[in-house]
Protein backbone atom coordinates (compact mmCIF):
# COMPACT_ATOMS: atom_id res chain seq x y z
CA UNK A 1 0.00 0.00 0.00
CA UNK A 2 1.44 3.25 -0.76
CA UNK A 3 3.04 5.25 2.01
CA UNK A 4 1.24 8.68 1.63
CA UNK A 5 -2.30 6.74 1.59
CA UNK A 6 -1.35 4.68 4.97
CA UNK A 7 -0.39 7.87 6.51
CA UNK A 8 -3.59 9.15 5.63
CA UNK A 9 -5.50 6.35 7.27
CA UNK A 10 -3.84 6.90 10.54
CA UNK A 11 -4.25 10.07 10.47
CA UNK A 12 -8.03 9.57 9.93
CA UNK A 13 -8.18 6.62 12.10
CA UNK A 14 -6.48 8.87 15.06
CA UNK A 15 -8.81 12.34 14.27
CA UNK A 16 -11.54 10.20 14.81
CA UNK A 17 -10.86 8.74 17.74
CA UNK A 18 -10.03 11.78 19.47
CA UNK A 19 -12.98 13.66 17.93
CA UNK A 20 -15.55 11.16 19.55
CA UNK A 21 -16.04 11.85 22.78
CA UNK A 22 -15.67 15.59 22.10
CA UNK A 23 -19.07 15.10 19.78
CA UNK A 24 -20.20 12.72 22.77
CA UNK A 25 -19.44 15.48 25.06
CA UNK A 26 -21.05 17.88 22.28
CA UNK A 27 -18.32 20.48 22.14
CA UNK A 28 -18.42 23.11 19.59
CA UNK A 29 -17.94 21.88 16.39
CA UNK A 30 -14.90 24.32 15.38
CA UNK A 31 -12.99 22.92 18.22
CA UNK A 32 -13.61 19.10 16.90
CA UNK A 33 -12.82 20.02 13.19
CA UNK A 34 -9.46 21.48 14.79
CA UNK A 35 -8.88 18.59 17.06
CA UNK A 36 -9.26 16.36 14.16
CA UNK A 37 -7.12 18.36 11.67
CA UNK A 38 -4.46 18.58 14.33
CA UNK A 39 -4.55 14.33 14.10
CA UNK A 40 -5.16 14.08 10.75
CA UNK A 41 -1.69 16.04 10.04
CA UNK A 42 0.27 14.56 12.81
CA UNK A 43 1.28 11.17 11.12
CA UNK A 44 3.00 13.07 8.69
CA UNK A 45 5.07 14.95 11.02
CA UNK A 46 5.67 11.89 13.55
CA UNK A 47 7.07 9.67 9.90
CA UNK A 48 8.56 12.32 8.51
CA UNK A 49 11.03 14.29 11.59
CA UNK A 50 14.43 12.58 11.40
CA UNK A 51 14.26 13.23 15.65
CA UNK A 52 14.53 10.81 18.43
CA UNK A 53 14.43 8.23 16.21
CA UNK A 54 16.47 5.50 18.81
CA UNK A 55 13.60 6.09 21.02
CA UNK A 56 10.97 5.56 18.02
CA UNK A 57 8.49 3.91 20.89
CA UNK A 58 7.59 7.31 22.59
CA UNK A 59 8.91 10.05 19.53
CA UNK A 60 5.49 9.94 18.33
CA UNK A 61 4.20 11.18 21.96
CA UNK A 62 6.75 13.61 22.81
CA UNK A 63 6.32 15.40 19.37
CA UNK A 64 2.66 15.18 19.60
CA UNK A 65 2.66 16.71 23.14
CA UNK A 66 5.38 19.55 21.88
CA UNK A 67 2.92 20.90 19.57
CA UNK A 68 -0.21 20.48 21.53
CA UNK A 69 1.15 23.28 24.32
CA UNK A 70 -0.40 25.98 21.98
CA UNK A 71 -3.51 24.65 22.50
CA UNK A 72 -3.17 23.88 26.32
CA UNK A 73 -2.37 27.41 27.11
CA UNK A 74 -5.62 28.55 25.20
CA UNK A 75 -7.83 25.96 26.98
CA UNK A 76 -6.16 26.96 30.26
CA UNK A 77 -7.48 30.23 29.64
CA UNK A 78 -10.98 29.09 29.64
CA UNK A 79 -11.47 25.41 30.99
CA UNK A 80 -8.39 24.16 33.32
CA UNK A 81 -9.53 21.22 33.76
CA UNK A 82 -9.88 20.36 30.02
CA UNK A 83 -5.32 20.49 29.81
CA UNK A 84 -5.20 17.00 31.59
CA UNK A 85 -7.43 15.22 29.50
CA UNK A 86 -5.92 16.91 26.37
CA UNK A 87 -2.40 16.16 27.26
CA UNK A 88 -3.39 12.88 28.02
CA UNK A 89 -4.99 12.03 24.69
CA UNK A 90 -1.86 14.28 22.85
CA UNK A 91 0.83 11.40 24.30
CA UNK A 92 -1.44 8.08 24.00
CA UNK A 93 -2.65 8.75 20.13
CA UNK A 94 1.08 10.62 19.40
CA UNK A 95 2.34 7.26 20.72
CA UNK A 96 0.23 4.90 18.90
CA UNK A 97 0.70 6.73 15.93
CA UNK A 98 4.26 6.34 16.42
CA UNK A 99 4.16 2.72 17.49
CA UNK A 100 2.05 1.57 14.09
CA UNK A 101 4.37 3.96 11.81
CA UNK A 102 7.25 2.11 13.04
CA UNK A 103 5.52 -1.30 12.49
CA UNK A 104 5.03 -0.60 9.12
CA UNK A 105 7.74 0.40 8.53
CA UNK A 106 6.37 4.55 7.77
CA UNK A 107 9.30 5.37 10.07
């Protein structure tokens, strides 16, 4: 399968899981298209940075989490309770995105 079309899937695959509960939740729907455009391009940043690549099992969470602190200090502005669960979710799906780029072989 081609490389650009897997990295597409993940991406998709990872937007949507961190969309649902946020439509469960029924958050505004500018804030889901953002949290999903944020995964959707991530996989292509995660395969692509030539970075912490001896530690390929937890590069895909730390860069995740790097460029999710823009949006952390805007929630903490309004909601501070909402950084935890947003970190959270920035370092699990950053990690599994690394973790199945390096299994097949995106890496």
């Amino acid at each position: 399968m081609n490389n650009i079309l897997l990295t597409l899937l993940i991406g998709i695959f990872a937007g949507v899981i961190d969309i649902a509960p946020m439509i469960k939740m029924k958050l505004d729907k500018y804030a889901c298209i953002s949290a999903f455009i944020f995964y959707f391009t991530m996989p292509f940043i995660i395969f692509n940075l030539d970075i912490l690549n001896n530690i390929w099992w937890i590069k895909g969470g730390i860069i995740c989490f790097i460029l999710e602190l823009p949006v952390l200090v805007l929630v903490a502005k309004e909601d501070k309770k909402g950084m935890i669960p947003i970190a959270i979710m920035s370092i699990v799906l950053g990690t599994l995105i690394g973790v199945v780029g390096h299994y097949l072989s995106l890496m």
